[in-house]
Protein backbone atom coordinates (compact mmCIF):
# COMPACT_ATOMS: atom_id res chain seq x y z
CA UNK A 1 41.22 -22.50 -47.87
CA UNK A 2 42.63 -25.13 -45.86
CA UNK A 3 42.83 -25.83 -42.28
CA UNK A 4 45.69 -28.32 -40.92
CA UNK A 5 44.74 -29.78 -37.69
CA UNK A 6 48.10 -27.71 -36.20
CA UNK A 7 45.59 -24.65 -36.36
CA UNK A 8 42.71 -26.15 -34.74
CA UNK A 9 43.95 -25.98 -30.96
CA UNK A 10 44.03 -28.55 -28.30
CA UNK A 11 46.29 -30.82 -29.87
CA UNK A 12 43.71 -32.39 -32.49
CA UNK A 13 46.57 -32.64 -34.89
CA UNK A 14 49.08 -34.19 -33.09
CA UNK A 15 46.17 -36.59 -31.46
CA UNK A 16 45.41 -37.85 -35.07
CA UNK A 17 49.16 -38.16 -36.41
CA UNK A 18 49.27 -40.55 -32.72
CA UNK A 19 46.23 -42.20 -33.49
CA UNK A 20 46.98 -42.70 -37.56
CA UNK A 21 50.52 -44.36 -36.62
CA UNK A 22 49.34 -46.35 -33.58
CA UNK A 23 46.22 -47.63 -35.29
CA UNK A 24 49.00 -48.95 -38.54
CA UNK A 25 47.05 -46.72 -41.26
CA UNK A 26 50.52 -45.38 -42.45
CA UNK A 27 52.64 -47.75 -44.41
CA UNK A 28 55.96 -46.90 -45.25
CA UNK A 29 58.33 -48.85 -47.79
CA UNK A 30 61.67 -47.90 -48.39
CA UNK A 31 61.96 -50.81 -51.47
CA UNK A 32 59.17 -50.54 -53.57
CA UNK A 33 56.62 -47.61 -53.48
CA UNK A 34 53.00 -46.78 -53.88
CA UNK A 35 51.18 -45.69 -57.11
CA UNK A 36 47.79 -43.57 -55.08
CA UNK A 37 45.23 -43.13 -57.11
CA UNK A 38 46.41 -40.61 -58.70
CA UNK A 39 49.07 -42.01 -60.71
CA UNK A 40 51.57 -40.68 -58.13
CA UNK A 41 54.18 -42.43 -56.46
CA UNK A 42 54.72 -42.06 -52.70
CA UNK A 43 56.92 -44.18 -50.57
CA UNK A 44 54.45 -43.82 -47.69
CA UNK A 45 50.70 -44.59 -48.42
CA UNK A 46 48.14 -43.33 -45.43
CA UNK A 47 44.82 -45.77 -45.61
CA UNK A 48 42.47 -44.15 -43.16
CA UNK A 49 39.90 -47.29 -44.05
CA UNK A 50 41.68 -48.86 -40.95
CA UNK A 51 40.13 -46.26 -38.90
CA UNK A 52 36.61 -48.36 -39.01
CA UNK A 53 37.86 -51.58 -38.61
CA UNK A 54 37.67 -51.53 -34.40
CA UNK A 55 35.08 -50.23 -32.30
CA UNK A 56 37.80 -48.65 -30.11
CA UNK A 57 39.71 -46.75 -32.72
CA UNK A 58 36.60 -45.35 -34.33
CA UNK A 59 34.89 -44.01 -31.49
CA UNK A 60 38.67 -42.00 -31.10
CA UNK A 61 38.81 -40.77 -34.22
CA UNK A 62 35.08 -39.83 -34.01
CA UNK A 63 36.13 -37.85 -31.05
CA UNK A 64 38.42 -35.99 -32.52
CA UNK A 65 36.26 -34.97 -35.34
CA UNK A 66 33.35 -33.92 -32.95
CA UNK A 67 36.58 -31.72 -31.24
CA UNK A 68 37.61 -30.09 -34.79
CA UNK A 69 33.69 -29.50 -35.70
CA UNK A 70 33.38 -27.65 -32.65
CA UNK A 71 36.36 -25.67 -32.82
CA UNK A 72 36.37 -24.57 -36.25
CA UNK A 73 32.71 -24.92 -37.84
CA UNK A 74 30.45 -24.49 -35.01
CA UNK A 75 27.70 -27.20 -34.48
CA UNK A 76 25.33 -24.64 -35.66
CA UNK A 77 27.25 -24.01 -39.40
CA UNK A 78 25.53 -27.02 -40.90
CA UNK A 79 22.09 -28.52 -41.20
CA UNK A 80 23.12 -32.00 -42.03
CA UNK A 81 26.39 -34.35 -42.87
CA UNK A 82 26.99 -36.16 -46.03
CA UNK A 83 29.80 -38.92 -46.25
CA UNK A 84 31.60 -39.34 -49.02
CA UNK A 85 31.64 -42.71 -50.92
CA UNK A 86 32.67 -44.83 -49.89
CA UNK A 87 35.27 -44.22 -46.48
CA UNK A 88 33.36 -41.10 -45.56
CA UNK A 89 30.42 -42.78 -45.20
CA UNK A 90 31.02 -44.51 -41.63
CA UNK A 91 32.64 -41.81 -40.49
CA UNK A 92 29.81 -39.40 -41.14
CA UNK A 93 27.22 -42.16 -39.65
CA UNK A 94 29.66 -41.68 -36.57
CA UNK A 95 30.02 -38.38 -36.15
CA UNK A 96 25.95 -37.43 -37.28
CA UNK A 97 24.77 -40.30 -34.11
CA UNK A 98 27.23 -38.34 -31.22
CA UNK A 99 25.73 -34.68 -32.20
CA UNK A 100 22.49 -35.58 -33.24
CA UNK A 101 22.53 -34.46 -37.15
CA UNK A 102 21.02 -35.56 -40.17
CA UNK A 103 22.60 -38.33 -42.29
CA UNK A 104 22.76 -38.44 -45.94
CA UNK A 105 25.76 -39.86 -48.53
CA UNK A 106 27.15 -38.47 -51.89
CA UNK A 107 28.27 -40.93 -54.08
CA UNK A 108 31.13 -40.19 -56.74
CA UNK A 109 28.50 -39.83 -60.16
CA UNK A 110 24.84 -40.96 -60.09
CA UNK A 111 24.02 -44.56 -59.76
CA UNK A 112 22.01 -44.46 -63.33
CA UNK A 113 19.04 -46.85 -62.46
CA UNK A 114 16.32 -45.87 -59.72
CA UNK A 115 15.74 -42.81 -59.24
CA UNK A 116 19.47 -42.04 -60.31
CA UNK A 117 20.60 -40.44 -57.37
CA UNK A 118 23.95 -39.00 -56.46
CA UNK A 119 22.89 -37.87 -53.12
CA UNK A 120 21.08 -40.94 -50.40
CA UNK A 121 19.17 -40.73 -47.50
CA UNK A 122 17.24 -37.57 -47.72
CA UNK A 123 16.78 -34.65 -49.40
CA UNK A 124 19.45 -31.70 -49.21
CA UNK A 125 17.86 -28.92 -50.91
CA UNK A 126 18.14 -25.50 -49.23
CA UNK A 127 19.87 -27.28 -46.69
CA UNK A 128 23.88 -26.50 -45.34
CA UNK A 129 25.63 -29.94 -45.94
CA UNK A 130 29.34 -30.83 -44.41
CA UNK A 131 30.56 -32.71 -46.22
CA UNK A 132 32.86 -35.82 -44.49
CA UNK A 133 35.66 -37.86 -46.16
CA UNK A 134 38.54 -39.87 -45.07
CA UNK A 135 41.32 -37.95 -47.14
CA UNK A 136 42.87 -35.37 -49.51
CA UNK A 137 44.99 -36.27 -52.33
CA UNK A 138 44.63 -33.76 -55.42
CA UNK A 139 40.87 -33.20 -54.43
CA UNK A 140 39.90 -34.40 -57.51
CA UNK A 141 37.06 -36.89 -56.05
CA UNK A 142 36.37 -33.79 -53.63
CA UNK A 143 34.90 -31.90 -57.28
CA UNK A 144 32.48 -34.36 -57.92
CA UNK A 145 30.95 -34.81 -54.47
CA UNK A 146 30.65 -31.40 -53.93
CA UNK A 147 29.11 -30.88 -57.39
CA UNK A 148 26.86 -33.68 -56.99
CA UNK A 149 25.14 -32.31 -53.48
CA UNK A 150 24.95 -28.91 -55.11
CA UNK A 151 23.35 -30.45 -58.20
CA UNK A 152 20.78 -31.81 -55.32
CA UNK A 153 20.47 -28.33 -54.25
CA UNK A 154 22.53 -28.41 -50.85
CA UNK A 155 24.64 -25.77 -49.47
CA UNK A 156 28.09 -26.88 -49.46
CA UNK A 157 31.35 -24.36 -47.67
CA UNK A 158 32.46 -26.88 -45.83
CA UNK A 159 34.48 -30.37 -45.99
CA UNK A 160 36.26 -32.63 -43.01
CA UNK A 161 38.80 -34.92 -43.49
CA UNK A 162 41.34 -37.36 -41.10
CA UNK A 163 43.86 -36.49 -43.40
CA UNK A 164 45.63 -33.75 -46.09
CA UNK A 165 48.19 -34.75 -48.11
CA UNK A 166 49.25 -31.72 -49.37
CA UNK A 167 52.23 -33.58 -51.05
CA UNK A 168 51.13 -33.42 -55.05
CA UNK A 169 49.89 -30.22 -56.99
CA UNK A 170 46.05 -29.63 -57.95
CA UNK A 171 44.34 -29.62 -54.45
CA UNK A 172 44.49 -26.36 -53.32
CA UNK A 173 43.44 -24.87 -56.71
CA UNK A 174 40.22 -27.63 -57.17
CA UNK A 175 39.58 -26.66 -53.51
CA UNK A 176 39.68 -22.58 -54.28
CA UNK A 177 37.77 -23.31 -57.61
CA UNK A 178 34.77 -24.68 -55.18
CA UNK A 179 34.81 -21.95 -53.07
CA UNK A 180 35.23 -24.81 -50.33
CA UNK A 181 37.08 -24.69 -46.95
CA UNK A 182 38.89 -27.75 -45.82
CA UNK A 183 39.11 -29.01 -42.32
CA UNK A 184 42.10 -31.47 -41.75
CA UNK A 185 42.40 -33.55 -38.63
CA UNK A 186 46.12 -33.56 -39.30
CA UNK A 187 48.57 -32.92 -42.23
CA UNK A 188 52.31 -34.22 -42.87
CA UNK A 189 53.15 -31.51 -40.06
CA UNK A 190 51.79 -33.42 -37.62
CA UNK A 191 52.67 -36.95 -39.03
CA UNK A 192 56.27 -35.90 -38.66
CA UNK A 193 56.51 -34.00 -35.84
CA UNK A 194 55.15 -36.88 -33.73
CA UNK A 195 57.90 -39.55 -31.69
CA UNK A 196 56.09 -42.52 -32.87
CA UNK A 197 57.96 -42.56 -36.29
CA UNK A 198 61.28 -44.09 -36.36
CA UNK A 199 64.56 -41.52 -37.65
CA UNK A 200 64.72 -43.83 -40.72
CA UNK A 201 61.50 -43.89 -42.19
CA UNK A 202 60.93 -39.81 -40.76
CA UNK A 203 64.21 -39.55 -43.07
CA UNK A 204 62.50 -40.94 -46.20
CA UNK A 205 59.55 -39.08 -45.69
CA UNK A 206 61.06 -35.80 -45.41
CA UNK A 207 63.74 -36.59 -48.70
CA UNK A 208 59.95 -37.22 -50.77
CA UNK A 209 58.26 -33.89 -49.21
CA UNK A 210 61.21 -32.34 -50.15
CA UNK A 211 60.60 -32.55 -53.95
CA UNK A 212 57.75 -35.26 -54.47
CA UNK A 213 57.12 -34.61 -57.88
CA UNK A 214 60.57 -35.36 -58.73
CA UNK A 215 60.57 -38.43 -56.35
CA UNK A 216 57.69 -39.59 -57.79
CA UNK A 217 59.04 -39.20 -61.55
CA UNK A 218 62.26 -41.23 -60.74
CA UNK A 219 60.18 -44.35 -58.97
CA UNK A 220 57.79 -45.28 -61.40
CA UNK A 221 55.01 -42.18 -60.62
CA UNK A 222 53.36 -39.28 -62.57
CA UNK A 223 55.45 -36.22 -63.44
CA UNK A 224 53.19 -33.07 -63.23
CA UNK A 225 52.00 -33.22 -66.44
């Protein structure tokens, strides 16, 4: 299940889309396109690593995730926060210092010397775990941390992102195969409904969505298979 940040009330979508264009995380090329980790190709790549760089712009988008986690999860669904390796990470330390919660991070496989953790900063067994990331894509990354922290033990339902992009098949079936609900800030919805992209590159963007595994096929990209 999925959760666009159009359903969460009080403008929390349309905030983020203003805050994601404002703060330059979306580049858009209408020459040469991306290749996202994936494989895919996308003429518009959304880096949400920005988001950390200034003091200013990540207290606002830690504001707007304390505003989704109360409106759709409940400060009381979770006993701790994990971030995700590695772009979750500040954004969880963020958003566990405003409410008060438990820190821990999930790292993509187990570092293999140590104690060979997967999961840092605490135990998580027994314990309900959100887990925090920057981004959707096709999820894929998503299987392994949420594997990992129930490997440890922890509880996991739940996962918050900035940003879903829904574009490219194989997220909503990893994400129903987990059994794990997906909070979005915002989603393409938003991006495009907002007046801070110009007609031209809105344009482009819309002539991708419109059939982006074709789009990404005839630039260079993965087909579906």
């Amino acid at each position: 299940m999925t959760h666009p940040g159009a359903q969460a009330g009080n403008d929390i979508g349309a905030d983020t889309a203003r805050l994601l264009l404002s703060a330059g995380t979306v580049a858009i090329s209408h020459d040469r396109p991306y290749i996202l980790a994936g494989g895919w190709a996308s003429p518009v790549y959304v880096d949400c690593r920005l988001l950390i760089g200034t003091p200013r712009i990540a207290r606002a988008v830690t504001d707007l995730a304390v505003r989704a986690i109360d409106a759709r999860i409940g400060r009381g669904g979770f006993d701790c926060i994990a971030g995700a390796e590695t772009a979750g990470i500040p954004l969880a330390a963020a958003i566990a210092d405003r409410i008060g919660c438990d820190l821990r991070y999930v790292r993509k496989r187990p570092l293999g010397i140590g104690r060979g953790a997967q999961v840092e900063g605490g135990p998580v067994e027994g314990r309900r775990v959100l887990l925090i990331d920057d981004l959707v894509t096709d999820a894929a990354s998503k299987v392994a941390f949420v594997r990992g922290l129930r490997e440890a033990g922890a509880i996991v339902t739940d996962a918050l992102v900035v940003f879903f992009n829904s574009t490219f098949p194989g997220a909503t079936d990893r994400l129903a195969r987990l059994d794990l609900t997906l909070h979005a800030l915002a989603s393409w919805h938003e991006m495009l409904g907002s007046t801070l992209l110009s007609a031209a590159d809105r344009a482009l963007i819309e002539a991708f969505l419109a059939d982006p595994l074709a789009w990404s096929l005839t630039h260079g990209g993965r087909s579906a298979k």
